[in-house]
PDB file of N, CA and C in Angstrom:
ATOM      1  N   UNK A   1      20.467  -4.796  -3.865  1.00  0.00           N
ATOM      2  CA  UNK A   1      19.572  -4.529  -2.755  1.00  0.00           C
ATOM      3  C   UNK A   1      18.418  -5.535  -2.849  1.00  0.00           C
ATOM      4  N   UNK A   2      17.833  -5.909  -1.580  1.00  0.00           N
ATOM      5  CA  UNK A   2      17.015  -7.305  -1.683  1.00  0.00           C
ATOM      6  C   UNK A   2      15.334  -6.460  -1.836  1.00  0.00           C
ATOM      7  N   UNK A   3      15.006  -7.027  -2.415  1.00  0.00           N
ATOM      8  CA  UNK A   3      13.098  -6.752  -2.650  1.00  0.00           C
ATOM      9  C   UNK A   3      12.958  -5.839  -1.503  1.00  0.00           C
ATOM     10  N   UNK A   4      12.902  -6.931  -0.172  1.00  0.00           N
ATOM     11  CA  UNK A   4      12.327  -6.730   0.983  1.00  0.00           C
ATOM     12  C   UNK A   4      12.800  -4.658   1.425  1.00  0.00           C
ATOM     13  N   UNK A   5      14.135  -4.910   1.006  1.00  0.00           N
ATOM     14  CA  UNK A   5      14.950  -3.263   1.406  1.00  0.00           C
ATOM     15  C   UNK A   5      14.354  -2.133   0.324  1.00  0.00           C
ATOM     16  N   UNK A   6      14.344  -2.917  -0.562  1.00  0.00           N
ATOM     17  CA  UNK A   6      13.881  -1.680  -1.825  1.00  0.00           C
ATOM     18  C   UNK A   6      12.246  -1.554  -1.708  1.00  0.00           C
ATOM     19  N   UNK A   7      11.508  -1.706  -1.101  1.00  0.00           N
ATOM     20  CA  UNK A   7      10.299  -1.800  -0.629  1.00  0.00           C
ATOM     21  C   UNK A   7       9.988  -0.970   0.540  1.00  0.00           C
ATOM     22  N   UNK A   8      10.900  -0.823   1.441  1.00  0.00           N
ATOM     23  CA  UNK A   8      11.306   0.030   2.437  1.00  0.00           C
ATOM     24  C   UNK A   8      11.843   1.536   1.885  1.00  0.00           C
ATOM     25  N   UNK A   9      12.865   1.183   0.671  1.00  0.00           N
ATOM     26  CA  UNK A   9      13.643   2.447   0.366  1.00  0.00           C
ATOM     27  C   UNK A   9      12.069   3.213  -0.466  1.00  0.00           C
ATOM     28  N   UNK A  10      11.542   2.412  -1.423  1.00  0.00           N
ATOM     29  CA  UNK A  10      10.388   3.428  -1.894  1.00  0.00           C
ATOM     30  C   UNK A  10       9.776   4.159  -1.444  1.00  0.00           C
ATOM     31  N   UNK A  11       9.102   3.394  -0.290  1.00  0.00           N
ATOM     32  CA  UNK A  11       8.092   4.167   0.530  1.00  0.00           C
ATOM     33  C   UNK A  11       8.702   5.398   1.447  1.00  0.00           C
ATOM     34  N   UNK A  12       9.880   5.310   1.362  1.00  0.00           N
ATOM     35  CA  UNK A  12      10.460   6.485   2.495  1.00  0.00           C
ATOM     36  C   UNK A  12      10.940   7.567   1.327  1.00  0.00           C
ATOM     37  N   UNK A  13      11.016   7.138  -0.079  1.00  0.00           N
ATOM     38  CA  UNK A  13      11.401   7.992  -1.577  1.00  0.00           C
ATOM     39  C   UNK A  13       9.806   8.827  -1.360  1.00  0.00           C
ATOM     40  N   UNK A  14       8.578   8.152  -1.331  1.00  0.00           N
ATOM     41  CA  UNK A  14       7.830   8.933  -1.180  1.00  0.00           C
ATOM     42  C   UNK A  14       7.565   8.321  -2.866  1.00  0.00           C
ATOM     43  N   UNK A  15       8.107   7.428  -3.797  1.00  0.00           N
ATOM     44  CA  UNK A  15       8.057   7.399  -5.042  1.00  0.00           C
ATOM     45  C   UNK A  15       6.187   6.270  -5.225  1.00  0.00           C
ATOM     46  N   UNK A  16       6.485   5.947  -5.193  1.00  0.00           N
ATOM     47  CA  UNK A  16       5.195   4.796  -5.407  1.00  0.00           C
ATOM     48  C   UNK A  16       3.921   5.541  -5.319  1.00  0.00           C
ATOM     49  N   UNK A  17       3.120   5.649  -5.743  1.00  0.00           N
ATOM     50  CA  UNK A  17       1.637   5.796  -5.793  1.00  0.00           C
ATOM     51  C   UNK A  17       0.599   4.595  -5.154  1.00  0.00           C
ATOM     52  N   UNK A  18       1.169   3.789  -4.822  1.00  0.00           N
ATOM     53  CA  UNK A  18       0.097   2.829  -4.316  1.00  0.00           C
ATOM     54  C   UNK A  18       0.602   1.374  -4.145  1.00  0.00           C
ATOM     55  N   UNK A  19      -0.183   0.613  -3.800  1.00  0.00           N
ATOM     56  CA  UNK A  19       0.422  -0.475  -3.904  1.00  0.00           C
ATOM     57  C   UNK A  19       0.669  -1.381  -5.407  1.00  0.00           C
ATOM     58  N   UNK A  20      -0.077  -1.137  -6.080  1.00  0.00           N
ATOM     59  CA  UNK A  20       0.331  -1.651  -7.644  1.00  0.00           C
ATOM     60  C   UNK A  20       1.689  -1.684  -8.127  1.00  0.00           C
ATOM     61  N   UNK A  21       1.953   0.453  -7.733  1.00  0.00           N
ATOM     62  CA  UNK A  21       3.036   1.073  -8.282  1.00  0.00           C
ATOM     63  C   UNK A  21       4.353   0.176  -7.749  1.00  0.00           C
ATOM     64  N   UNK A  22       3.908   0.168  -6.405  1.00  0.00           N
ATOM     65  CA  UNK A  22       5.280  -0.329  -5.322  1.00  0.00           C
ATOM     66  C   UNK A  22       5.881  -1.798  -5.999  1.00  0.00           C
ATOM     67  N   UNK A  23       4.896  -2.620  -6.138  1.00  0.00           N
ATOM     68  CA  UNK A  23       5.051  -3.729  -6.196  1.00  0.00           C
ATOM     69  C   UNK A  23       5.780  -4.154  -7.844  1.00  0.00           C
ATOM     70  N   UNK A  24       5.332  -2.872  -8.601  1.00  0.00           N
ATOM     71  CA  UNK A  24       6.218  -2.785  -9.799  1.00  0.00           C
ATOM     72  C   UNK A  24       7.281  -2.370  -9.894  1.00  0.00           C
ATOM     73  N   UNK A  25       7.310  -1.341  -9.372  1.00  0.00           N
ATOM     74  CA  UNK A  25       8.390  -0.883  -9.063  1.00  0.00           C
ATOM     75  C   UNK A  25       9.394  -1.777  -8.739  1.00  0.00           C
ATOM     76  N   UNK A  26       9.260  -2.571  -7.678  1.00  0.00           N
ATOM     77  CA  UNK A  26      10.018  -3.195  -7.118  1.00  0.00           C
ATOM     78  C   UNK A  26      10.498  -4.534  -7.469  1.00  0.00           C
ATOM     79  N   UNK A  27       9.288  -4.779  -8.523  1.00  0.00           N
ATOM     80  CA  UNK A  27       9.413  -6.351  -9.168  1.00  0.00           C
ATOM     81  C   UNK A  27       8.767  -7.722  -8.570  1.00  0.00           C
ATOM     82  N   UNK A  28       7.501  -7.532  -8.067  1.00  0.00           N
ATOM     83  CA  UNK A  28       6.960  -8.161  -7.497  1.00  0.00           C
ATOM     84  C   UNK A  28       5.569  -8.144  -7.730  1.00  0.00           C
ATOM     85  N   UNK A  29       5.048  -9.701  -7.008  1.00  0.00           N
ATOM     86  CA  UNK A  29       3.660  -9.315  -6.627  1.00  0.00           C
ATOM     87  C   UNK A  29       2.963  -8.695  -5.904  1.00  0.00           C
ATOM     88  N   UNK A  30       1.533  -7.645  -6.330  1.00  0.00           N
ATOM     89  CA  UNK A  30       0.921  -7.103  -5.532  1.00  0.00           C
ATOM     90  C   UNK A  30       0.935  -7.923  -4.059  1.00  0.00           C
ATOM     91  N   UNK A  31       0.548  -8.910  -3.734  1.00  0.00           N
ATOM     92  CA  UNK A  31       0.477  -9.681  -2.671  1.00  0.00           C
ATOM     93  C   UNK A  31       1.891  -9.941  -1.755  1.00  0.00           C
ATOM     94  N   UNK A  32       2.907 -10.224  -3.044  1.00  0.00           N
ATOM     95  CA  UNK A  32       4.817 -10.423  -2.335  1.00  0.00           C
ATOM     96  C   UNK A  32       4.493  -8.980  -1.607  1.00  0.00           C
ATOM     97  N   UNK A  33       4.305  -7.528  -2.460  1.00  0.00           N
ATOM     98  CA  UNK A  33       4.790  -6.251  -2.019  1.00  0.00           C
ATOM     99  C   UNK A  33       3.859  -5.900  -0.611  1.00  0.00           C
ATOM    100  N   UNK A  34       2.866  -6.337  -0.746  1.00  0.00           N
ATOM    101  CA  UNK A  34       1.914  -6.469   0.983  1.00  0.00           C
ATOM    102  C   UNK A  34       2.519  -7.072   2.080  1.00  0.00           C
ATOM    103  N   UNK A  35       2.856  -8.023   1.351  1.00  0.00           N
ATOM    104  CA  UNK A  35       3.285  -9.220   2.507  1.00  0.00           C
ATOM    105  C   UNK A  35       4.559  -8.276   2.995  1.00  0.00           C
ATOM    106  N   UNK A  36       5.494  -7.866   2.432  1.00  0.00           N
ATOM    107  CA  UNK A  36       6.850  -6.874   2.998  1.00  0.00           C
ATOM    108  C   UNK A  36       6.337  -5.701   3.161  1.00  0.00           C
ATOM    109  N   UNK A  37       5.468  -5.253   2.917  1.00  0.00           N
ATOM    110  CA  UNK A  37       4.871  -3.423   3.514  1.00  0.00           C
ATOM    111  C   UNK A  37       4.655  -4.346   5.190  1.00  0.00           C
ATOM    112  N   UNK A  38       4.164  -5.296   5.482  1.00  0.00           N
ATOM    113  CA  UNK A  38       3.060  -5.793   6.749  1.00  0.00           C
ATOM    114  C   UNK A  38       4.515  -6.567   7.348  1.00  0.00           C
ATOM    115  N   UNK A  39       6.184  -6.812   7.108  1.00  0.00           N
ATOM    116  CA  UNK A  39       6.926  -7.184   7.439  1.00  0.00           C
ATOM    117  C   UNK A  39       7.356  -6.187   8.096  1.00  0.00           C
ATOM    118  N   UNK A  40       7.602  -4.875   7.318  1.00  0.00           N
ATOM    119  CA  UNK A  40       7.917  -3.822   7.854  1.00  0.00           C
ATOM    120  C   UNK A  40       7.005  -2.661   8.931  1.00  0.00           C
ATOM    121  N   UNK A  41       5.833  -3.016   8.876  1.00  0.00           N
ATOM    122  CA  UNK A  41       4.891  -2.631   9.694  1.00  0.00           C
ATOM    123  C   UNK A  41       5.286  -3.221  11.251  1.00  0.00           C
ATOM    124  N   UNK A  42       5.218  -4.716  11.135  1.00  0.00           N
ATOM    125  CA  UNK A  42       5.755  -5.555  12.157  1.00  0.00           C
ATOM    126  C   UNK A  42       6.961  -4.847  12.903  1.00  0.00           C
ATOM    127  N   UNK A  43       8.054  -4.953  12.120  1.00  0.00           N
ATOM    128  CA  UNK A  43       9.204  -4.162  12.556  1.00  0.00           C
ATOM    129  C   UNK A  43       9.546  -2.759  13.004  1.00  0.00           C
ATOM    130  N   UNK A  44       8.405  -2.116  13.007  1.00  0.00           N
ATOM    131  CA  UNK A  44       8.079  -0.778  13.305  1.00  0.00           C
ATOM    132  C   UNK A  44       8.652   0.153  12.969  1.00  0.00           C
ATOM    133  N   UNK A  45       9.018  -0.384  10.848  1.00  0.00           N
ATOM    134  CA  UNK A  45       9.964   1.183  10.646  1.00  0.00           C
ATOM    135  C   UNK A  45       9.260   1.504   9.810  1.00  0.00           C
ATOM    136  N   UNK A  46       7.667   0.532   9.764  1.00  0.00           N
ATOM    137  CA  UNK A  46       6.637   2.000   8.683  1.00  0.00           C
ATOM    138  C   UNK A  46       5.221   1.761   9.504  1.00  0.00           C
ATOM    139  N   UNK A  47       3.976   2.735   9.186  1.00  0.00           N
ATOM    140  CA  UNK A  47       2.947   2.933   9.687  1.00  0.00           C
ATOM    141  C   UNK A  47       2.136   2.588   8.443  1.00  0.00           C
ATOM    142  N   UNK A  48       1.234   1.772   8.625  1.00  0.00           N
ATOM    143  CA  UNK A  48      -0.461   2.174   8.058  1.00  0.00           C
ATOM    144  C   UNK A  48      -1.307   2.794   8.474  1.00  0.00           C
ATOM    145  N   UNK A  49      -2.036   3.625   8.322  1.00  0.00           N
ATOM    146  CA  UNK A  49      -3.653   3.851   8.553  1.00  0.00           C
ATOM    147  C   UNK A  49      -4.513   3.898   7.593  1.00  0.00           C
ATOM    148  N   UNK A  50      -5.589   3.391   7.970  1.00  0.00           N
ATOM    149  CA  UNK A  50      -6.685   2.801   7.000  1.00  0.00           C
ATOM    150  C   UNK A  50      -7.673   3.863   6.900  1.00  0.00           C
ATOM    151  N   UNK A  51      -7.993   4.767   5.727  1.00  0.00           N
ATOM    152  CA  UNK A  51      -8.284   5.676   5.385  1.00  0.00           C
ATOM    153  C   UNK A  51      -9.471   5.654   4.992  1.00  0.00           C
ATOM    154  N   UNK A  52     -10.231   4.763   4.967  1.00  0.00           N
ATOM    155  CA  UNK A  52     -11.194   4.003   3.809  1.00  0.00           C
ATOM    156  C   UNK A  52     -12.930   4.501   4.115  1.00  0.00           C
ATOM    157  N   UNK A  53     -12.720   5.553   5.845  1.00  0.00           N
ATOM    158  CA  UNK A  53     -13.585   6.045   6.308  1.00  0.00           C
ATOM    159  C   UNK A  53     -14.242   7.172   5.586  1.00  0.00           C
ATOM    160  N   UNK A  54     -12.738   7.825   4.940  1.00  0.00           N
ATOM    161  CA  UNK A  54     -13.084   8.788   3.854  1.00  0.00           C
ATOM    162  C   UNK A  54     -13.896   8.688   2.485  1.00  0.00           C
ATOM    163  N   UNK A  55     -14.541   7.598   2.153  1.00  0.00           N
ATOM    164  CA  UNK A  55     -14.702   7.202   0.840  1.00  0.00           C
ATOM    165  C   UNK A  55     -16.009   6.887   1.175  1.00  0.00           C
ATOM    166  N   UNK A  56     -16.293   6.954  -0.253  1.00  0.00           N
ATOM    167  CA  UNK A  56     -18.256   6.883   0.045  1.00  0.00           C
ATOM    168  C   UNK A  56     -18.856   5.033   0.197  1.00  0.00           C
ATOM    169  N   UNK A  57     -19.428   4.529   0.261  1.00  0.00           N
ATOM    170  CA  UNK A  57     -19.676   3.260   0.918  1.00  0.00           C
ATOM    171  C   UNK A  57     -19.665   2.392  -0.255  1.00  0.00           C
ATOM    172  N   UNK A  58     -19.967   2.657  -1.170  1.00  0.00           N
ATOM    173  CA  UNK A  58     -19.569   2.046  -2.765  1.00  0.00           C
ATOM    174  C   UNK A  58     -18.276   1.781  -3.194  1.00  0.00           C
ATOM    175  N   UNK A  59     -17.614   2.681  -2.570  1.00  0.00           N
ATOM    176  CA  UNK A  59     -15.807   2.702  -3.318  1.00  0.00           C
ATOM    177  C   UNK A  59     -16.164   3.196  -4.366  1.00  0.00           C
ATOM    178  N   UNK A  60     -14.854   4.139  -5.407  1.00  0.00           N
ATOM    179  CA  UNK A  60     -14.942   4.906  -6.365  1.00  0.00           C
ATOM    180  C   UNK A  60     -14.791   4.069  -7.152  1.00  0.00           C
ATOM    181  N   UNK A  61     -13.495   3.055  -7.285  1.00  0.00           N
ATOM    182  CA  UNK A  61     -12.710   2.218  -7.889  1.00  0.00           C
ATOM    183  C   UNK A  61     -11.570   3.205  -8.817  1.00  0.00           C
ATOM    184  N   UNK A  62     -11.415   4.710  -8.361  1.00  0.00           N
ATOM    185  CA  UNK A  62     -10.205   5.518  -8.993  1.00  0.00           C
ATOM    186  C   UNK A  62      -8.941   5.613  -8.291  1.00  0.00           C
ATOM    187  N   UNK A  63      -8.930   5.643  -7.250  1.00  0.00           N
ATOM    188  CA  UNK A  63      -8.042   5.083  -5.930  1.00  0.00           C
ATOM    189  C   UNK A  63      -7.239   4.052  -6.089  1.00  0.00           C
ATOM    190  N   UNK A  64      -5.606   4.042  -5.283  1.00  0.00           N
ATOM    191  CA  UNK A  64      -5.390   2.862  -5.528  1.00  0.00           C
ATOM    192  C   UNK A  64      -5.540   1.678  -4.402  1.00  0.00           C
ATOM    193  N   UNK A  65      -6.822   1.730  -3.718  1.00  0.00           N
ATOM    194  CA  UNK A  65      -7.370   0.649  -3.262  1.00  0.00           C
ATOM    195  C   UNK A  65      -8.279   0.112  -4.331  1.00  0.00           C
ATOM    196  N   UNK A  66      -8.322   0.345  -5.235  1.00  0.00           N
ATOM    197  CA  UNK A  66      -9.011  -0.683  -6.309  1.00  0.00           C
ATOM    198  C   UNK A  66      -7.829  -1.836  -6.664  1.00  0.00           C
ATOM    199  N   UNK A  67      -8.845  -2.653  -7.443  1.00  0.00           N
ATOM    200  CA  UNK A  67      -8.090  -3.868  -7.735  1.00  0.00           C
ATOM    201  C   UNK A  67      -8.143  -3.422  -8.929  1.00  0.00           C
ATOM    202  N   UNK A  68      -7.280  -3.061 -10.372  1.00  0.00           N
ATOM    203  CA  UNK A  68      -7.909  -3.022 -11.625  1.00  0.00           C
ATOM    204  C   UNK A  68      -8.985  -2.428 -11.851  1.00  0.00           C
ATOM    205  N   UNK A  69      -9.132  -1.358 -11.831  1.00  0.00           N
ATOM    206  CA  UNK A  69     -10.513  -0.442 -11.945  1.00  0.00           C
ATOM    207  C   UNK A  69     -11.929  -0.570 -11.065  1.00  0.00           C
ATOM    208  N   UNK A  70     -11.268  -1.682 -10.310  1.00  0.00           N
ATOM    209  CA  UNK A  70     -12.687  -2.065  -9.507  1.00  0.00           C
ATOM    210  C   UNK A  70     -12.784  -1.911  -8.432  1.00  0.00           C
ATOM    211  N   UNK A  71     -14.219  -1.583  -7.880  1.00  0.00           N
ATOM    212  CA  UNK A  71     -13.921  -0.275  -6.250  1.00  0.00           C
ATOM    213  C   UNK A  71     -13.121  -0.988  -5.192  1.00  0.00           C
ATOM    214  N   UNK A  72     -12.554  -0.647  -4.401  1.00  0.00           N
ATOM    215  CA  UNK A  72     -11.860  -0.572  -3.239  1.00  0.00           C
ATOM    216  C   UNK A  72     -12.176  -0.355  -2.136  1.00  0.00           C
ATOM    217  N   UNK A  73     -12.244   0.391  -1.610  1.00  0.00           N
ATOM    218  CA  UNK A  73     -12.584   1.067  -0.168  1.00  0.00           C
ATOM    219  C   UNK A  73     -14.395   1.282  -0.281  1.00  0.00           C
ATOM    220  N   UNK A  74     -14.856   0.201   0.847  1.00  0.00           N
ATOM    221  CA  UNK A  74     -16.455   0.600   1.246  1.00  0.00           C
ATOM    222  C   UNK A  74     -16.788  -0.759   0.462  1.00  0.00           C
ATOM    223  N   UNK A  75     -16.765  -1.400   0.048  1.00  0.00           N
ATOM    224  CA  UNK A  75     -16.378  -2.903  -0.559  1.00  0.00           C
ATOM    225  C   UNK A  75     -16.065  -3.822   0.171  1.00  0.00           C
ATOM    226  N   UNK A  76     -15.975  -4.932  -0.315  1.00  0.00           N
ATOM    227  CA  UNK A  76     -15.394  -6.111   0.229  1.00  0.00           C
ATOM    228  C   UNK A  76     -14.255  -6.412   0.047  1.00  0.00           C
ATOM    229  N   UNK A  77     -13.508  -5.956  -0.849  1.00  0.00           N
ATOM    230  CA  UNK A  77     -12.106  -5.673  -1.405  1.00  0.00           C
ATOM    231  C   UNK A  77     -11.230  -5.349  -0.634  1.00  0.00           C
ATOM    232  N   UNK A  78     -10.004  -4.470  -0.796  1.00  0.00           N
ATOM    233  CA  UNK A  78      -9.156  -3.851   0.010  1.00  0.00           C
ATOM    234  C   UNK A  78      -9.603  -2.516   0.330  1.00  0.00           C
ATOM    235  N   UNK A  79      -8.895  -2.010   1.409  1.00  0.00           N
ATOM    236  CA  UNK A  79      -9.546  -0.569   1.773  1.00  0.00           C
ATOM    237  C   UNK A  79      -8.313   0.169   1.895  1.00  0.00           C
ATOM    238  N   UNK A  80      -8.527   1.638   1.626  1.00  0.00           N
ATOM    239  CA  UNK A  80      -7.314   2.576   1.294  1.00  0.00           C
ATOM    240  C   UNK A  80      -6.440   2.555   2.496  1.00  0.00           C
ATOM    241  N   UNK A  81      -5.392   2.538   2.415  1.00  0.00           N
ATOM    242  CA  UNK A  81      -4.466   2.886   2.717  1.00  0.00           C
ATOM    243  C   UNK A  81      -3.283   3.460   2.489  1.00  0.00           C
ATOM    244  N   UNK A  82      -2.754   4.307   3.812  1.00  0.00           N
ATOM    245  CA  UNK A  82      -1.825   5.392   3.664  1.00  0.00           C
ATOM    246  C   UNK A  82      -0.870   4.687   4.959  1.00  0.00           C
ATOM    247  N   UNK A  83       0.540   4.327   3.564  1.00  0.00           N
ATOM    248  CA  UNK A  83       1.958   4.005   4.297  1.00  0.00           C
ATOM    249  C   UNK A  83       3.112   4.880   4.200  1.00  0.00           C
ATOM    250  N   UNK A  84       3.284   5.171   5.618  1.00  0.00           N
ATOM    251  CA  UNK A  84       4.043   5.904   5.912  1.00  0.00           C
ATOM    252  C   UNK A  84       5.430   5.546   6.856  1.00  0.00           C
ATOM    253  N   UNK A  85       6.766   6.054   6.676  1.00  0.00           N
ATOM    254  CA  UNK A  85       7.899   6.342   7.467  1.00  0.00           C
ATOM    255  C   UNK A  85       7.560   6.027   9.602  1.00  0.00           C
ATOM    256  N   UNK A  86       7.808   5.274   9.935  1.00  0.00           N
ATOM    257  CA  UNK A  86       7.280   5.537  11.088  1.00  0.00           C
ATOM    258  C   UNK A  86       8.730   6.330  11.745  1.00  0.00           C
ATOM    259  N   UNK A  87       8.802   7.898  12.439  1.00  0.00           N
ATOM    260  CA  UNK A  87       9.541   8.250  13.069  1.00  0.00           C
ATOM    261  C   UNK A  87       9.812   8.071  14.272  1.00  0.00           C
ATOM    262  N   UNK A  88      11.000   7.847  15.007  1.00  0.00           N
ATOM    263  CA  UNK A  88      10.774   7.620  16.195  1.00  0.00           C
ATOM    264  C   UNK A  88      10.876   8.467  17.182  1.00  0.00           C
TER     265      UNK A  88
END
Protein backbone atom coordinates (compact mmCIF):
# COMPACT_ATOMS: atom_id res chain seq x y z
CA UNK A 1 0.00 0.00 0.00
CA UNK A 2 1.51 3.46 -1.08
CA UNK A 3 2.24 6.20 1.84
CA UNK A 4 -0.22 8.44 0.18
CA UNK A 5 -3.27 5.38 0.82
CA UNK A 6 -2.02 4.41 4.22
CA UNK A 7 -2.36 8.01 5.31
CA UNK A 8 -5.90 7.96 4.22
CA UNK A 9 -6.44 4.36 5.75
CA UNK A 10 -5.19 5.85 9.34
CA UNK A 11 -7.14 8.65 9.61
CA UNK A 12 -10.42 6.81 8.77
CA UNK A 13 -8.76 3.79 11.57
CA UNK A 14 -9.29 6.73 13.78
CA UNK A 15 -5.54 5.29 14.88
CA UNK A 16 -3.12 8.33 14.88
CA UNK A 17 -3.15 10.89 17.57
CA UNK A 18 -1.90 13.72 15.62
CA UNK A 19 0.11 14.59 13.10
CA UNK A 20 3.56 13.38 14.51
CA UNK A 21 1.77 10.00 15.24
CA UNK A 22 0.44 9.80 11.50
CA UNK A 23 3.49 10.61 9.93
CA UNK A 24 5.19 7.76 11.99
CA UNK A 25 3.09 5.68 11.67
CA UNK A 26 3.18 5.82 8.25
CA UNK A 27 6.92 6.37 7.70
CA UNK A 28 7.31 9.72 6.85
CA UNK A 29 7.90 13.24 7.30
CA UNK A 30 5.88 15.40 9.51
CA UNK A 31 5.77 17.78 6.45
CA UNK A 32 5.56 14.46 3.56
CA UNK A 33 2.39 13.40 6.07
CA UNK A 34 0.78 17.22 5.70
CA UNK A 35 1.51 17.52 2.36
CA UNK A 36 -0.90 14.02 1.76
CA UNK A 37 -3.48 14.92 4.70
CA UNK A 38 -3.84 18.56 2.27
CA UNK A 39 -3.78 15.99 -1.01
CA UNK A 40 -6.56 14.34 0.41
CA UNK A 41 -8.34 17.37 1.68
CA UNK A 42 -8.09 18.57 -2.04
CA UNK A 43 -9.75 15.40 -3.15
CA UNK A 44 -12.54 15.69 -0.82
CA UNK A 45 -12.29 12.35 0.98
CA UNK A 46 -11.12 14.08 4.33
CA UNK A 47 -12.06 17.39 6.26
CA UNK A 48 -10.00 19.79 8.45
CA UNK A 49 -11.17 22.23 10.88
CA UNK A 50 -9.00 24.44 12.65
CA UNK A 51 -9.72 24.25 16.24
CA UNK A 52 -7.11 26.53 17.55
CA UNK A 53 -10.02 29.05 18.67
CA UNK A 54 -10.31 26.75 21.57
CA UNK A 55 -6.91 27.27 23.10
CA UNK A 56 -5.72 30.04 25.17
CA UNK A 57 -3.60 32.69 23.08
CA UNK A 58 -0.19 31.35 24.34
CA UNK A 59 -0.70 27.72 23.14
CA UNK A 60 -0.23 25.00 25.85
CA UNK A 61 2.48 23.23 23.84
CA UNK A 62 0.62 19.65 25.30
CA UNK A 63 -1.45 19.27 22.17
CA UNK A 64 -0.46 17.85 19.15
CA UNK A 65 -0.24 21.17 17.46
CA UNK A 66 3.01 21.62 19.18
CA UNK A 67 6.15 21.15 17.47
CA UNK A 68 8.24 19.05 20.13
CA UNK A 69 6.94 20.37 23.31
CA UNK A 70 6.64 23.76 22.00
CA UNK A 71 3.24 25.70 21.93
CA UNK A 72 1.12 25.36 18.97
CA UNK A 73 -2.10 26.83 18.64
CA UNK A 74 -2.31 30.88 19.53
CA UNK A 75 1.42 31.05 18.27
CA UNK A 76 3.03 31.50 15.25
CA UNK A 77 3.48 27.86 14.77
CA UNK A 78 0.87 25.44 13.62
CA UNK A 79 -2.64 25.58 14.93
CA UNK A 80 -4.79 22.55 16.07
CA UNK A 81 -6.32 20.66 14.00
CA UNK A 82 -9.06 18.09 13.71
CA UNK A 83 -8.95 15.56 10.52
CA UNK A 84 -11.66 13.93 9.75
CA UNK A 85 -13.49 11.21 7.17
CA UNK A 86 -15.37 13.55 4.91
CA UNK A 87 -18.93 11.70 4.36
CA UNK A 88 -20.80 12.20 1.55
Amino acid sequence: MSALRQVLEEVRSGRARGLDDLAARVGVSRDEASAMVDHWVRKGRLDVTDLSAACSSGGCGSCPSGDHGSPGCGTSGPVLLAISVRRP
